[in-house]
Structures are given as C-alpha cells and as structure tokens.
C-alpha atoms as a PDB file:
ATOM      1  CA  UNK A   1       0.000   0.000   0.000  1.00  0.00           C
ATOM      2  CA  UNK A   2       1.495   3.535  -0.615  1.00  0.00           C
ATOM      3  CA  UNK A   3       0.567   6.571   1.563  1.00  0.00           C
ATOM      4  CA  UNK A   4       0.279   9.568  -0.514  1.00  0.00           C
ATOM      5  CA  UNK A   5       1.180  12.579   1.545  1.00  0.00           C
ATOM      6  CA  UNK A   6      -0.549  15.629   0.813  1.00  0.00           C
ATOM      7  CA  UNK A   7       1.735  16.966   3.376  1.00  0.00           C
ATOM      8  CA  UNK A   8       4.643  16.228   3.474  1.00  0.00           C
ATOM      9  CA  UNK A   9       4.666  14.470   7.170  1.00  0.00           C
ATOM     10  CA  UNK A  10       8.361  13.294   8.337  1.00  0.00           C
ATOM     11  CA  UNK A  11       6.941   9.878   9.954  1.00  0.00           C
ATOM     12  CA  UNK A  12       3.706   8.640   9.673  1.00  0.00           C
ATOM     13  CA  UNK A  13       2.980   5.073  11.012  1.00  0.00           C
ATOM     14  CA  UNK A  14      -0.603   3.405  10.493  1.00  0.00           C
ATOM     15  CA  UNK A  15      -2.253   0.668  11.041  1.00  0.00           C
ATOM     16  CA  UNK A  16      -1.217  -1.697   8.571  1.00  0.00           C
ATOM     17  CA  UNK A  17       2.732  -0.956   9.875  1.00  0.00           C
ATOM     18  CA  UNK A  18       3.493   0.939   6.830  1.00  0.00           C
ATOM     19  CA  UNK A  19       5.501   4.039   7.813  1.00  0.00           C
ATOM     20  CA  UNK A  20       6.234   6.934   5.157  1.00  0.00           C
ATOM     21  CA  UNK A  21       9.087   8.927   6.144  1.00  0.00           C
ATOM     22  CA  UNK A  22      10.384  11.926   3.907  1.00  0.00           C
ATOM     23  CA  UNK A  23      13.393  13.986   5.911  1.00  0.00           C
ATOM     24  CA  UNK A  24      15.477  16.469   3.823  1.00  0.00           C
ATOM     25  CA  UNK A  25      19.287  14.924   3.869  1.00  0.00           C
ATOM     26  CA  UNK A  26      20.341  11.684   5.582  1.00  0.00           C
ATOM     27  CA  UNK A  27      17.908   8.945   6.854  1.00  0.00           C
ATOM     28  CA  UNK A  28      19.667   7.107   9.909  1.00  0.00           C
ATOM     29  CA  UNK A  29      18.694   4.476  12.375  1.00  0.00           C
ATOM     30  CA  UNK A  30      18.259   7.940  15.014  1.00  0.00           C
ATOM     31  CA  UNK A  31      15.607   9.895  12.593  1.00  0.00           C
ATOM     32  CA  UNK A  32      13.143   7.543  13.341  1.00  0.00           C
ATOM     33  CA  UNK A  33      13.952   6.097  16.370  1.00  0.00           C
ATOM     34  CA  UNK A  34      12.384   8.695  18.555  1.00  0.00           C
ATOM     35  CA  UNK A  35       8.862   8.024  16.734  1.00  0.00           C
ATOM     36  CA  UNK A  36       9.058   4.328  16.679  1.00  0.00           C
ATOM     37  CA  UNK A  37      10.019   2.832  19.758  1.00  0.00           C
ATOM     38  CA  UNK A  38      10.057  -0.622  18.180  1.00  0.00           C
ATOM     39  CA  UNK A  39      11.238  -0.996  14.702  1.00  0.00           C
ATOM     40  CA  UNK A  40      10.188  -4.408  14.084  1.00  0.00           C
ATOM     41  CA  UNK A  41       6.220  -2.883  13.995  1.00  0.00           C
ATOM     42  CA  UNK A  42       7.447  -1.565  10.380  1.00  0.00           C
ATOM     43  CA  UNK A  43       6.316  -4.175   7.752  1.00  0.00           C
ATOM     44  CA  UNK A  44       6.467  -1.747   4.564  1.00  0.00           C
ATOM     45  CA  UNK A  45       8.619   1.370   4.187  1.00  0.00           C
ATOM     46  CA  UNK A  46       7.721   4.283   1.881  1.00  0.00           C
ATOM     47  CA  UNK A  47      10.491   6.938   1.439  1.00  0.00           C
ATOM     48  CA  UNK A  48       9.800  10.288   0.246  1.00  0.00           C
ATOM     49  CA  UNK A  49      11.912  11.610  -2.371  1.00  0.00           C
ATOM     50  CA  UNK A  50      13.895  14.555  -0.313  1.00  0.00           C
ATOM     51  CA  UNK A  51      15.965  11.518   1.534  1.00  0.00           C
ATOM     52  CA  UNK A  52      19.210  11.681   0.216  1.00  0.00           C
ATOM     53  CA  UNK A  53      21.075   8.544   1.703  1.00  0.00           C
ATOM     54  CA  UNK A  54      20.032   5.686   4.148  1.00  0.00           C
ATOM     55  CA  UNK A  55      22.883   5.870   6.281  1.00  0.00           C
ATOM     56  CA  UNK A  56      24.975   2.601   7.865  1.00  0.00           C
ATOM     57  CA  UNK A  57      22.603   0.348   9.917  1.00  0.00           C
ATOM     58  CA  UNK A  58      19.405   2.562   9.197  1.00  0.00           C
ATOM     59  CA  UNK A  59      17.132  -0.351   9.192  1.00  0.00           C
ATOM     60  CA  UNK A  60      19.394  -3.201  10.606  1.00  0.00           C
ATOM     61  CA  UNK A  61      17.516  -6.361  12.032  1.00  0.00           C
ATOM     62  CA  UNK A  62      14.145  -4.811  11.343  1.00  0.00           C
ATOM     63  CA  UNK A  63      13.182  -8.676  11.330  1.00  0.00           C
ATOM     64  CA  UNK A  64       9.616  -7.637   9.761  1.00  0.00           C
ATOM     65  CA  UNK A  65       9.900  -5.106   7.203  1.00  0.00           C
ATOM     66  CA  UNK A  66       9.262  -6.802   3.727  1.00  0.00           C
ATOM     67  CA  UNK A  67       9.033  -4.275   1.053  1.00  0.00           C
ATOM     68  CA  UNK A  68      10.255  -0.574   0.687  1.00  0.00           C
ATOM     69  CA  UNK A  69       8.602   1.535  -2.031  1.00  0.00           C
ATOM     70  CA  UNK A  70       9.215   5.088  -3.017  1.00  0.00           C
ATOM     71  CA  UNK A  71       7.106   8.601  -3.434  1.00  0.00           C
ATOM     72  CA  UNK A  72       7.040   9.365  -6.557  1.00  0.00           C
ATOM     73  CA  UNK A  73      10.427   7.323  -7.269  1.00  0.00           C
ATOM     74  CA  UNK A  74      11.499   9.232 -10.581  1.00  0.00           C
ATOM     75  CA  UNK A  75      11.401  12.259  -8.643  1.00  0.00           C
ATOM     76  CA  UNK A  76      13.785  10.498  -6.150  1.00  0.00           C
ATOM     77  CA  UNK A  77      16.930  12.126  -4.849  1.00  0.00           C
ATOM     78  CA  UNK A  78      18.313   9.258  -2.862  1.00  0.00           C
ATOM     79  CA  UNK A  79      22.427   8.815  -3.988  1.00  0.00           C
ATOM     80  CA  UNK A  80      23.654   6.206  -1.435  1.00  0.00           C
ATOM     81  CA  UNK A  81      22.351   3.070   0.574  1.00  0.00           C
ATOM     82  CA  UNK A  82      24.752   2.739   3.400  1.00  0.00           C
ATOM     83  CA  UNK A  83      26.912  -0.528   4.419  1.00  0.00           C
ATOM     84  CA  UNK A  84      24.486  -2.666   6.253  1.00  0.00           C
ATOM     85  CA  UNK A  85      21.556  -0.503   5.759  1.00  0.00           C
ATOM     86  CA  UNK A  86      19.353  -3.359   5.084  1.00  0.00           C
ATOM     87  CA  UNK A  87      21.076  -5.989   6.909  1.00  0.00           C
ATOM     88  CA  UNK A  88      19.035  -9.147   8.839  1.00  0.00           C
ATOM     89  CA  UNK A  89      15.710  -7.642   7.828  1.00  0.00           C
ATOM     90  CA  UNK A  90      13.555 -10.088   6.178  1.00  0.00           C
ATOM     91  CA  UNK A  91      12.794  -7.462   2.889  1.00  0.00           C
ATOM     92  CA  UNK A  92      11.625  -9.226   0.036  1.00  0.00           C
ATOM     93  CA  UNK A  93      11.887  -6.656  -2.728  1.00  0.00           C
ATOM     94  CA  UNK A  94      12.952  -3.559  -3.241  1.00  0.00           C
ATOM     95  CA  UNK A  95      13.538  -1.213  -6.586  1.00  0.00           C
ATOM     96  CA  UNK A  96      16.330   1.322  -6.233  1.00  0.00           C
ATOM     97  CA  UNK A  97      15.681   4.418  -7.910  1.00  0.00           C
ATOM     98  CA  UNK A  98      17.892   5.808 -10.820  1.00  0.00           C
ATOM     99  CA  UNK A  99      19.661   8.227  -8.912  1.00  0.00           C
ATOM    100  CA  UNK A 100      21.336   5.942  -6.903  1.00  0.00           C
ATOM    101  CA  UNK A 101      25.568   5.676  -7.409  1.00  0.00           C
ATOM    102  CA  UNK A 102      26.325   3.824  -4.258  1.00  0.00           C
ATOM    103  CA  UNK A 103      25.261   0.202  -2.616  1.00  0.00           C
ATOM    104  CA  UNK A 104      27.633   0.351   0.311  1.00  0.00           C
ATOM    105  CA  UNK A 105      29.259  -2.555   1.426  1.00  0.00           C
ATOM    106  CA  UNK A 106      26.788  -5.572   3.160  1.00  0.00           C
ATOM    107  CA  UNK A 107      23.715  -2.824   2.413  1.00  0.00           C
ATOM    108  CA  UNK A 108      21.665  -6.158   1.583  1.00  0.00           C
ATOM    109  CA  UNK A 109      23.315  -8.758   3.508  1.00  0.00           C
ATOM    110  CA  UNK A 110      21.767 -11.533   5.110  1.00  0.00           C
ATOM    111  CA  UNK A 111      18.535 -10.835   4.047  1.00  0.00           C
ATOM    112  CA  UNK A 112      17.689 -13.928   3.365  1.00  0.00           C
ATOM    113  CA  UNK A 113      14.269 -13.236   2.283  1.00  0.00           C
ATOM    114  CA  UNK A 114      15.014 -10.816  -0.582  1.00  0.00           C
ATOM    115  CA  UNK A 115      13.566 -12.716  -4.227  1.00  0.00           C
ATOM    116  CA  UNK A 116      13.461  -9.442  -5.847  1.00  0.00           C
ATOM    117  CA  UNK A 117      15.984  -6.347  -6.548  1.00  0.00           C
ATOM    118  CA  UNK A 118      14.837  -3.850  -9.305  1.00  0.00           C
ATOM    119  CA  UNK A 119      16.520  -0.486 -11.060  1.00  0.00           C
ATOM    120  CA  UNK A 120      13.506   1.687 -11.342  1.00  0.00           C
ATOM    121  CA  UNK A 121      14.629   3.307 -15.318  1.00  0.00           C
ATOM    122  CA  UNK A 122      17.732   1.037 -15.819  1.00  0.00           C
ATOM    123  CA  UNK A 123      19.032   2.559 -18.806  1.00  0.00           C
ATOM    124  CA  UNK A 124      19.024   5.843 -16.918  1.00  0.00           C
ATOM    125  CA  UNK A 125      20.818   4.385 -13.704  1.00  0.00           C
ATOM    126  CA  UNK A 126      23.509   6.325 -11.878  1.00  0.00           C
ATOM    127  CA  UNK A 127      24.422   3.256 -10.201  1.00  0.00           C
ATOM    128  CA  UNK A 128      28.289   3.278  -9.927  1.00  0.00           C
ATOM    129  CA  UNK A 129      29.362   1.401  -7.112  1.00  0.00           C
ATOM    130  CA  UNK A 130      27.530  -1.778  -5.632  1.00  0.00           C
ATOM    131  CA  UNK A 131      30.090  -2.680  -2.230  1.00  0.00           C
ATOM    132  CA  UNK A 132      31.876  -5.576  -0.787  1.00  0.00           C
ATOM    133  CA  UNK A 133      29.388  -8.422   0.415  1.00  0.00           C
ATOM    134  CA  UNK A 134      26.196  -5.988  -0.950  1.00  0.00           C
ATOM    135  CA  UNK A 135      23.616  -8.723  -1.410  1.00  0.00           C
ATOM    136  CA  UNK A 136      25.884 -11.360   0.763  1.00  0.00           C
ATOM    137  CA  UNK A 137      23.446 -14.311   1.852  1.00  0.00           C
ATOM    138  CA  UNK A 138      20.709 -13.215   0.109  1.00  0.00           C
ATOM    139  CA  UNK A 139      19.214 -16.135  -0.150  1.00  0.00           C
ATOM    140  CA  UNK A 140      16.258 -16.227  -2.574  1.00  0.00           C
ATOM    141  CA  UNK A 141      17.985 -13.950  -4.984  1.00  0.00           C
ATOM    142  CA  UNK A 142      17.489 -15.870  -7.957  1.00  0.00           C
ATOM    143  CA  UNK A 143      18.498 -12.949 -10.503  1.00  0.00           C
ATOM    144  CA  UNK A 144      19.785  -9.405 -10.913  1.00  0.00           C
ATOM    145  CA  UNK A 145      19.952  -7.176 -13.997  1.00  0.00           C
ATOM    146  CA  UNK A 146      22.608  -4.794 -13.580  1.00  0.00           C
ATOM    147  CA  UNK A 147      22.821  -1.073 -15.256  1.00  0.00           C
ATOM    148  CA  UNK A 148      25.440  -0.066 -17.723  1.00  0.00           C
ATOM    149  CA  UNK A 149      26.477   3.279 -15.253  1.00  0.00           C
ATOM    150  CA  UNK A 150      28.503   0.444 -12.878  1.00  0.00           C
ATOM    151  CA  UNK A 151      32.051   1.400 -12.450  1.00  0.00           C
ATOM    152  CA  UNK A 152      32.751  -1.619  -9.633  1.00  0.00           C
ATOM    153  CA  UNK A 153      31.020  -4.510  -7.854  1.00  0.00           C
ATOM    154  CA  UNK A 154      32.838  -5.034  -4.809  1.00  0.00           C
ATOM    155  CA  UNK A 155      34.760  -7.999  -3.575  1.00  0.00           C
ATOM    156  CA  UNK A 156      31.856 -11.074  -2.343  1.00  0.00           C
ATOM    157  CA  UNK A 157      29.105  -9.022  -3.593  1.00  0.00           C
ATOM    158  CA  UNK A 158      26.856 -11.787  -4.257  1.00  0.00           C
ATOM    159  CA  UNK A 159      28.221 -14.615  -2.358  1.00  0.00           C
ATOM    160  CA  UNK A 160      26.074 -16.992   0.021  1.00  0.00           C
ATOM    161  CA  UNK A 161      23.164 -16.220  -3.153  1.00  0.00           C
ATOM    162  CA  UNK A 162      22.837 -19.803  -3.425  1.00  0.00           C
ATOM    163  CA  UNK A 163      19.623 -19.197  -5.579  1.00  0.00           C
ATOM    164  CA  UNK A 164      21.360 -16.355  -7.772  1.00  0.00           C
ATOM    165  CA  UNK A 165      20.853 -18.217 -11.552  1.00  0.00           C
ATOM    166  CA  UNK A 166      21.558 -15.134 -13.505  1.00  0.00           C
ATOM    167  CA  UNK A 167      23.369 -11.824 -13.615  1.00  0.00           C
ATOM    168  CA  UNK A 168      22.287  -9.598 -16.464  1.00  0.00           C
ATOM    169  CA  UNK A 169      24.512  -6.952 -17.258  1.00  0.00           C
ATOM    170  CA  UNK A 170      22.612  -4.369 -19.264  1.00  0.00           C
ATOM    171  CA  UNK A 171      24.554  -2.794 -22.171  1.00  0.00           C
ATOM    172  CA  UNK A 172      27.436  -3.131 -20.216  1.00  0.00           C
ATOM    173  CA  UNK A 173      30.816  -1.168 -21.907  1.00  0.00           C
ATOM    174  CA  UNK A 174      33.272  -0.946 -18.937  1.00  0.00           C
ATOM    175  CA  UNK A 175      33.242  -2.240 -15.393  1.00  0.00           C
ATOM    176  CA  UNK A 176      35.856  -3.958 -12.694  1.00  0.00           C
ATOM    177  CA  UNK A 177      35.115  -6.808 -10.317  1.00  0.00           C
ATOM    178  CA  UNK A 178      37.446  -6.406  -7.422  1.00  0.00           C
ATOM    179  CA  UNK A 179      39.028  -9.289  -5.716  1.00  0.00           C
END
C-alpha cells in the first residue's frame, strides 16, 4: 500500500505498519527512532523523495519489514544506501531508484528473504558502485539485472546467493570486479 502525503509528514505510522518517512538529507537508524520505539512494527517502508542517503545500519535487524517503495520514485533524490543498511531484515523486494551511485558494502546482507531487486529506469541508472558483500546471503535472490552506469562490484558481492541463476549486465561497456 502507498501513503500519498498531501503533506509532506516526516513519519507517519498506520495501522497496517506501513511508515512513510520523507526527511530532507540523511535517513539514519536515530531519525526515526524517537517516533518508533520498536522498529520491528514496520512491515512496509515508503520513502519520500527529499531523503538523500540511508545511512549505515538505518534499518538493521528490522526482522519484519518486507518491502520498501518510493514517493514518486522518478522524482527520487536518494544517492547512497549505506553498508548494512538493510542488513538481517527479512525485505523481500525492493527497486532502487535511478539516482542511486552507491550500494555500500553488506547494504543487503543476510537478508535472506530478498527474491526481488529492481533499477527503477535502468538505462538511466547512476548506479556506480555496488560494495563488498552488498547482497551477501541473500538467499532467494534468484536474478539481478545490472545497469550499464557500474564502475565496480565489490569484492563477495553476491556470495552466500545460493539461488542467484543469472546476472544480467545491461549494455554493459566498462566495469571492474574487485578481488
């Protein structure tokens, strides 16, 4: 379910555990921590599009959040998921918006839930960097499709996807896999 905010309301929190948070600047584990005493009531996440980076451990062990959607997505001015941003929550899905250059390192790791990663506009991705151990252990992974803006895919990126079939590499020209 997405909220649309006529206002634009920093946390919001119904009754179906969806929360809609849209901060100017970095989102971090302390911007909603105030407002939610206990993360693990969040089952879907809707970001507006001021948030500019999920910082490190924003939404670490949140053991029942599923899916995280986006406001208005194209509009979106989000540039960085932090290392372990994501890590032990039990997302399924998720589709990273274009203006995204950074998947810091473990962002996605051990979610061992996650069947489905999306590029919202692929071909206009800004996706350089996707970090050491990113989607490490992501268990149900069964395929990625990759833009052509990567620059590097860290070191263990995908490792422990025992699922992980296929990764597409769309109109790919130039790109290093570190060891």
């Amino acid at each position: 379910m997405l909220i649309n905010p006529l206002r634009l309301t920093t946390f919001t929190l119904n009754t179906e555990s969806v929360i809609f948070i849209d901060i100017i600047g970095e989102l971090s584990n302390t911007s909603y921590s105030s407002e939610i005493q206990d993360k693990n009531t969040i089952r879907s996440l809707q970001l507006g599009n001021r948030v500019t980076s999920i910082g490190s451990a924003t939404f670490k062990d949140t053991q029942n959040l599923e899916e995280v959607n986006f406001y208005n997505i194209r509009y979106s001015k989000l540039t960085e998921i932090g290392s372990s941003a994501f890590i032990y929550s039990n997302l399924k899905k998720i589709t990273i918006p274009s203006s995204v250059t950074d998947i810091g390192n473990s962002a996605f790791g051990y979610t061992y839930n996650l069947d489905e990663v999306t590029f919202y506009e692929i071909s206009n991705s800004k996706l350089k960097n996707i970090g050491w151990g990113a989607f490490y252990n992501s268990n149900k992974l069964k395929k990625i499709t990759i833009p052509s803006s990567i620059e590097n895919i860290g070191q263990f990126a995908f490792n422990g996807a025992e699922k992980l079939e296929k990764v597409i590499f769309y109109d790919i020209t130039n790109v290093s896999i570190t060891r």
